[in-house]
N, C-alpha and C. Protein backbone atom coordinates (compact mmCIF):
# COMPACT_ATOMS: atom_id res chain seq x y z
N UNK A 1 16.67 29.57 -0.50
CA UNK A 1 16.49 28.30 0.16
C UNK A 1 15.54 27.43 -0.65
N UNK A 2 15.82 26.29 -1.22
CA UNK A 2 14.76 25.05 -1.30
C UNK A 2 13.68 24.57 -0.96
N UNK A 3 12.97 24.32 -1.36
CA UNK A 3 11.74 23.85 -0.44
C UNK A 3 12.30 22.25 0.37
N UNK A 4 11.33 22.13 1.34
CA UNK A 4 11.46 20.55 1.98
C UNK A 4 11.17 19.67 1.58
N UNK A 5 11.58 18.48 1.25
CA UNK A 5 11.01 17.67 0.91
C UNK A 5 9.88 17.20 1.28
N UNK A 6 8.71 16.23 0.65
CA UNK A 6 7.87 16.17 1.40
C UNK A 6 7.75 15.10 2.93
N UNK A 7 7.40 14.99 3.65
CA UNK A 7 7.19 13.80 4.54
C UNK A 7 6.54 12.90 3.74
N UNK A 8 6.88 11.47 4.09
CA UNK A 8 7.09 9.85 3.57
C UNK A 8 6.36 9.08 4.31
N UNK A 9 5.55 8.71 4.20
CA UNK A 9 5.19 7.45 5.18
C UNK A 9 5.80 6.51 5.55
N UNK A 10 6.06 6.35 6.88
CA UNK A 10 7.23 5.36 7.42
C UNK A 10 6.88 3.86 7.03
N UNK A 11 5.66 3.82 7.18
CA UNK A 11 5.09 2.53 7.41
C UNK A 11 4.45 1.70 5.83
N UNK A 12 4.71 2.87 5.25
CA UNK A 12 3.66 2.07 3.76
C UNK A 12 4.20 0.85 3.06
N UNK A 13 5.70 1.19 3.11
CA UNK A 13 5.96 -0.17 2.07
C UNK A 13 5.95 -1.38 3.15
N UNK A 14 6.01 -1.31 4.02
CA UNK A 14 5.36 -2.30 4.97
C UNK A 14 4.54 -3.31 4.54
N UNK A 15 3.36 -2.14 5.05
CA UNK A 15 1.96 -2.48 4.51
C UNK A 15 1.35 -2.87 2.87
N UNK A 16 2.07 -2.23 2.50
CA UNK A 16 1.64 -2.84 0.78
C UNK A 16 2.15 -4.19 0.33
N UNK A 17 3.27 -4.43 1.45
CA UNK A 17 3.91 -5.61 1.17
C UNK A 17 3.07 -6.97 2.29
N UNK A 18 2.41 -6.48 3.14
CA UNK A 18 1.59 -6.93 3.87
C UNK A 18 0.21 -7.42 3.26
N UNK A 19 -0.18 -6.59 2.37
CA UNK A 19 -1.77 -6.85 1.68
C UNK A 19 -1.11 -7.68 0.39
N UNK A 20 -0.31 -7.61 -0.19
CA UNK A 20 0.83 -8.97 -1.09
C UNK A 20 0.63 -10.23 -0.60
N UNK A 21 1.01 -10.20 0.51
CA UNK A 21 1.69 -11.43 0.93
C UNK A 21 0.19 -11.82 2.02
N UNK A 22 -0.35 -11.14 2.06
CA UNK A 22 -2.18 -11.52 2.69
C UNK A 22 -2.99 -12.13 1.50
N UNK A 23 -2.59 -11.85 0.58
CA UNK A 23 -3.57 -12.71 -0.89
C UNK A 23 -2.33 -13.40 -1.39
N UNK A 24 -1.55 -13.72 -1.05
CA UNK A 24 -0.45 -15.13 -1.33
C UNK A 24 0.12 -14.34 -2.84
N UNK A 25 0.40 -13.18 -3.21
CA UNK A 25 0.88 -13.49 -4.70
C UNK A 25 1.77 -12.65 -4.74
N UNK A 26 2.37 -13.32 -6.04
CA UNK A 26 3.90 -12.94 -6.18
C UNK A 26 3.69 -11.44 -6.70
N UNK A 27 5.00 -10.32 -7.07
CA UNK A 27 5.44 -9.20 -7.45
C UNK A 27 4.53 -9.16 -8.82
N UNK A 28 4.85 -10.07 -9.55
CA UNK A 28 3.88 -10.06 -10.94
C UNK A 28 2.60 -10.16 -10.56
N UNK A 29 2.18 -11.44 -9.77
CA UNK A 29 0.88 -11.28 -9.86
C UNK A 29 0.02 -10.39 -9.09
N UNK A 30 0.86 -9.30 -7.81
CA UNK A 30 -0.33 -8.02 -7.88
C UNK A 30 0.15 -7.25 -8.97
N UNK A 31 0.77 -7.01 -10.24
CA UNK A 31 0.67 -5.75 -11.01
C UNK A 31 -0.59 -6.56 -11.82
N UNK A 32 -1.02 -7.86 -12.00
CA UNK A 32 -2.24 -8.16 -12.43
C UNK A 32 -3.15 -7.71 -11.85
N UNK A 33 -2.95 -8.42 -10.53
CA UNK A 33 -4.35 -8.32 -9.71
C UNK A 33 -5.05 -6.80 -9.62
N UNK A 34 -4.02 -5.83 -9.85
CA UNK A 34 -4.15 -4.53 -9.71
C UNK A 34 -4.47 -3.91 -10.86
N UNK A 35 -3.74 -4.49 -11.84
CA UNK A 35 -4.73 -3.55 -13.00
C UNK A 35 -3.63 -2.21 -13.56
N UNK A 36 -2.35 -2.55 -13.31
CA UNK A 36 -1.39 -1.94 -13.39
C UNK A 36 0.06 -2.14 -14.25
N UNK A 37 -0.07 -3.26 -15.10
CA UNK A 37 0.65 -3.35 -15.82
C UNK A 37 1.08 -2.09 -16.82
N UNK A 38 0.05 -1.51 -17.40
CA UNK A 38 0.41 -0.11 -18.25
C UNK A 38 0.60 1.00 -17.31
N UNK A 39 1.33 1.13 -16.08
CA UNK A 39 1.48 2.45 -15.04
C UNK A 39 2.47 1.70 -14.75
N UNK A 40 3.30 0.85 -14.50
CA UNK A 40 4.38 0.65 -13.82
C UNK A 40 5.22 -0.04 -14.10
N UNK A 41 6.50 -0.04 -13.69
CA UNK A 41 7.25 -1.66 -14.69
C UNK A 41 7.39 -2.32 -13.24
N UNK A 42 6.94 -3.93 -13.53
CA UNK A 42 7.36 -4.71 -12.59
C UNK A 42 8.05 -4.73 -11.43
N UNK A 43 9.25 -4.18 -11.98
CA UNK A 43 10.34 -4.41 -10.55
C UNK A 43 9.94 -2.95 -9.47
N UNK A 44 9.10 -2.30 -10.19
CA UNK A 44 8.65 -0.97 -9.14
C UNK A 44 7.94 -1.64 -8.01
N UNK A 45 7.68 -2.65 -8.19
CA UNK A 45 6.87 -3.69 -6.68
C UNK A 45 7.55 -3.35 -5.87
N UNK A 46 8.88 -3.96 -6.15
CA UNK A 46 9.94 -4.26 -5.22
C UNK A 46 10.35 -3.19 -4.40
N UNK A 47 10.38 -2.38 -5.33
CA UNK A 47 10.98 -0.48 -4.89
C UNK A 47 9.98 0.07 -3.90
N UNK A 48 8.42 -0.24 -4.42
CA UNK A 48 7.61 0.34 -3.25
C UNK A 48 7.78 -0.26 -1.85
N UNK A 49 7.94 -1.51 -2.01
CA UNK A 49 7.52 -2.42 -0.85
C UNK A 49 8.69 -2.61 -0.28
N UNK A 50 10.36 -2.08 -0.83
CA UNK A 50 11.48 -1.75 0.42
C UNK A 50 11.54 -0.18 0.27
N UNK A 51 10.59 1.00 0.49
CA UNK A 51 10.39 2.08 0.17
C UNK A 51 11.46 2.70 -0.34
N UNK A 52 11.96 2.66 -1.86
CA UNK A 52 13.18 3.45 -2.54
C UNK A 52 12.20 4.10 -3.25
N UNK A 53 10.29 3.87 -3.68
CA UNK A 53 10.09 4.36 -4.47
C UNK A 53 8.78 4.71 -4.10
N UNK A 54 7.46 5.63 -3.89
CA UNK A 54 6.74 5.68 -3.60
C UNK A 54 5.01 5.41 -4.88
N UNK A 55 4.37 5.00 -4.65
CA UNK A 55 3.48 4.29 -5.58
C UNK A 55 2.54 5.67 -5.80
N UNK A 56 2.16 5.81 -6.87
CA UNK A 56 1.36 6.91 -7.20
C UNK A 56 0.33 6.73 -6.77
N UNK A 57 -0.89 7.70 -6.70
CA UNK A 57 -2.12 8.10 -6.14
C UNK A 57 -3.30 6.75 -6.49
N UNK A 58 -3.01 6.72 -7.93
CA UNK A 58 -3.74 5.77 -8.58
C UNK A 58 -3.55 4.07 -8.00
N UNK A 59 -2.15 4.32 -7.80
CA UNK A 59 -1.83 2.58 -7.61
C UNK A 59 -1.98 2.60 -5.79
N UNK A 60 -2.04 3.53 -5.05
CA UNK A 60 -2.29 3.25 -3.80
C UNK A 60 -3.76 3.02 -3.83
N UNK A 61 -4.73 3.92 -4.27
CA UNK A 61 -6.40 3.47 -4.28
C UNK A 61 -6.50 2.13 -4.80
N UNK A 62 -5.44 1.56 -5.86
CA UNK A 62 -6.24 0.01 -6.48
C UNK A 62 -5.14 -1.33 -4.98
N UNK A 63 -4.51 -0.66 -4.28
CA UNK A 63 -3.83 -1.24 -3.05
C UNK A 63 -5.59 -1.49 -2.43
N UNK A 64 -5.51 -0.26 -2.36
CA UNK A 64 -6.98 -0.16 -1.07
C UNK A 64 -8.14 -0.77 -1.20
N UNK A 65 -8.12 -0.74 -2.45
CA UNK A 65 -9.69 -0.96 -3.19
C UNK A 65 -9.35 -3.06 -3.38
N UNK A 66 -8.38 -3.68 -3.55
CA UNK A 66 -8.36 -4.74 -3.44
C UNK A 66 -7.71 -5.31 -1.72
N UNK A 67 -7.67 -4.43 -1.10
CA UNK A 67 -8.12 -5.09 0.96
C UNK A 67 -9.19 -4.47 1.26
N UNK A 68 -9.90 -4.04 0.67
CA UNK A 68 -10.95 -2.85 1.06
C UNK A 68 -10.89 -2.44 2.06
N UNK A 69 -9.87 -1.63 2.11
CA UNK A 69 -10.10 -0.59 3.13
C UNK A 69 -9.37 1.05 2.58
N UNK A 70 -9.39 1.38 3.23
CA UNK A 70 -9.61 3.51 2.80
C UNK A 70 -8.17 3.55 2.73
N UNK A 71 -7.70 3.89 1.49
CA UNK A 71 -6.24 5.07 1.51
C UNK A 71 -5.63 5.00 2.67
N UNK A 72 -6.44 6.21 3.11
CA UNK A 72 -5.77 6.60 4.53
C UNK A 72 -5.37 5.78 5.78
N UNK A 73 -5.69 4.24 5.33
CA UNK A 73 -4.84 3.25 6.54
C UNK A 73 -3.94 3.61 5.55
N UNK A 74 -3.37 3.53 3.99
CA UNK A 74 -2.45 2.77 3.92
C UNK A 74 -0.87 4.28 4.41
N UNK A 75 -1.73 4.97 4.32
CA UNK A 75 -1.02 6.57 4.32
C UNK A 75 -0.47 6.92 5.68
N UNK A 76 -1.84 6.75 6.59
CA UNK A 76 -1.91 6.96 8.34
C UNK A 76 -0.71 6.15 8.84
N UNK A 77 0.63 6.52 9.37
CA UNK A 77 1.62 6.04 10.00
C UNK A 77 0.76 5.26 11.24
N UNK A 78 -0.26 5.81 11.78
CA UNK A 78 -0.76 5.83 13.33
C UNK A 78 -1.92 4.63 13.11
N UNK A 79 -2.32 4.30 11.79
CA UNK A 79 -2.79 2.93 11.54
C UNK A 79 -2.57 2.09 11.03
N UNK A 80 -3.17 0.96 11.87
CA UNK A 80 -2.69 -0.27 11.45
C UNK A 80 -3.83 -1.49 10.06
N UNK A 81 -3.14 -2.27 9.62
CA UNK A 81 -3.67 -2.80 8.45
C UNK A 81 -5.12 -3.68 9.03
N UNK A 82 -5.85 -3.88 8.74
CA UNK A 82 -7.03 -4.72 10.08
C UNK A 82 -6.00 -6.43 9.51
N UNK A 83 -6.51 -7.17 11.01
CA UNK A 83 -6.21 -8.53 10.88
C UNK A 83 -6.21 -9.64 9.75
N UNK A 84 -7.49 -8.98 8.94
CA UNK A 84 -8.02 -10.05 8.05
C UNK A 84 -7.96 -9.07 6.62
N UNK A 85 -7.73 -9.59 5.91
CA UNK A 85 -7.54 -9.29 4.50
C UNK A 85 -8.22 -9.78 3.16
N UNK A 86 -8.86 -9.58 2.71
CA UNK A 86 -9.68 -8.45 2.33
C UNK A 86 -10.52 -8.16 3.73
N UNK A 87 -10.40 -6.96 4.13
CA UNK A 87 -11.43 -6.43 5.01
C UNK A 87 -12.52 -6.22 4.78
N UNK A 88 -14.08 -6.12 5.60
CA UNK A 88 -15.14 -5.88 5.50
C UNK A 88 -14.95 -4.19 4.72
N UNK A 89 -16.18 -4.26 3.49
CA UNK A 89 -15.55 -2.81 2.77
C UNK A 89 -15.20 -1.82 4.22
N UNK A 90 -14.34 -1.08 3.42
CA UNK A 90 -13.77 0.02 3.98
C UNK A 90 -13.91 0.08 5.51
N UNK A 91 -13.60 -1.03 5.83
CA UNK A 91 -13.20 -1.02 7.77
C UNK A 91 -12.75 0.12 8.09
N UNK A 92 -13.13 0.32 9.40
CA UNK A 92 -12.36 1.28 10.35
C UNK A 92 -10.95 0.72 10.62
N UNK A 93 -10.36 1.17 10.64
CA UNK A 93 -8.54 0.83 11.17
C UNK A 93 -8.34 0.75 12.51
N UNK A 94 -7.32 0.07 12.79
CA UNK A 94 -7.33 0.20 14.34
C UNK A 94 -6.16 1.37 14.83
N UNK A 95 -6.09 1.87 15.60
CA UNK A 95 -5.10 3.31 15.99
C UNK A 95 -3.82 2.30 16.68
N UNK A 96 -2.66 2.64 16.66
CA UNK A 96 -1.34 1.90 17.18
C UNK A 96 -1.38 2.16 18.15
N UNK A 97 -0.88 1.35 18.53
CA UNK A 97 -1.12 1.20 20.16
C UNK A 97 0.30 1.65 20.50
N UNK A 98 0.43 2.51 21.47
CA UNK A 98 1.78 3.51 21.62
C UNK A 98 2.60 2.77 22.45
């Protein structure tokens, strides 16, 4: 038997496409803003943010590190992105409301 694949975060390309479009800039201009031109080719924006492709370890921390807030909103299915963008460093998240 195979192993399982791993579980996906339902919600990420959502959200990455959410903290995009919270600092107004286009597909090119977060692989600037991010610091990611030599890790990714361009159109991988697109792929993360309609989830066909998942963003490596590195490029989710420089996600986080430019809304300041922790990884683990962007990971946590069960949290949500805070209201305001860039957040106060590393805000608490708010829990989804069921």
């Amino acid at each position: 038997m195979g192993a399982k694949p791993r579980r996906r975060p339902r919600r990420l390309a959502a959200k990455l496409r959410q903290i995009r479009e919270a600092f107004g800039l286009s597909q090119s201009e977060v692989v600037k803003r991010l610091d990611i031109g030599d890790m990714i080719a361009l159109s991988q924006i697109s792929e993360f943010e309609t989830g066909k492709r998942e963003p490596s370890l590195i490029v989710l921390l420089r996600y986080a590190r430019l809304a300041r807030i922790c990884v683990e909103v962007l990971i946590d299915d069960e949290l949500d992105l805070p209201n305001k963008l860039p957040s106060a460093k590393h805000e608490g998240a708010r829990r989804r409301q069921r």
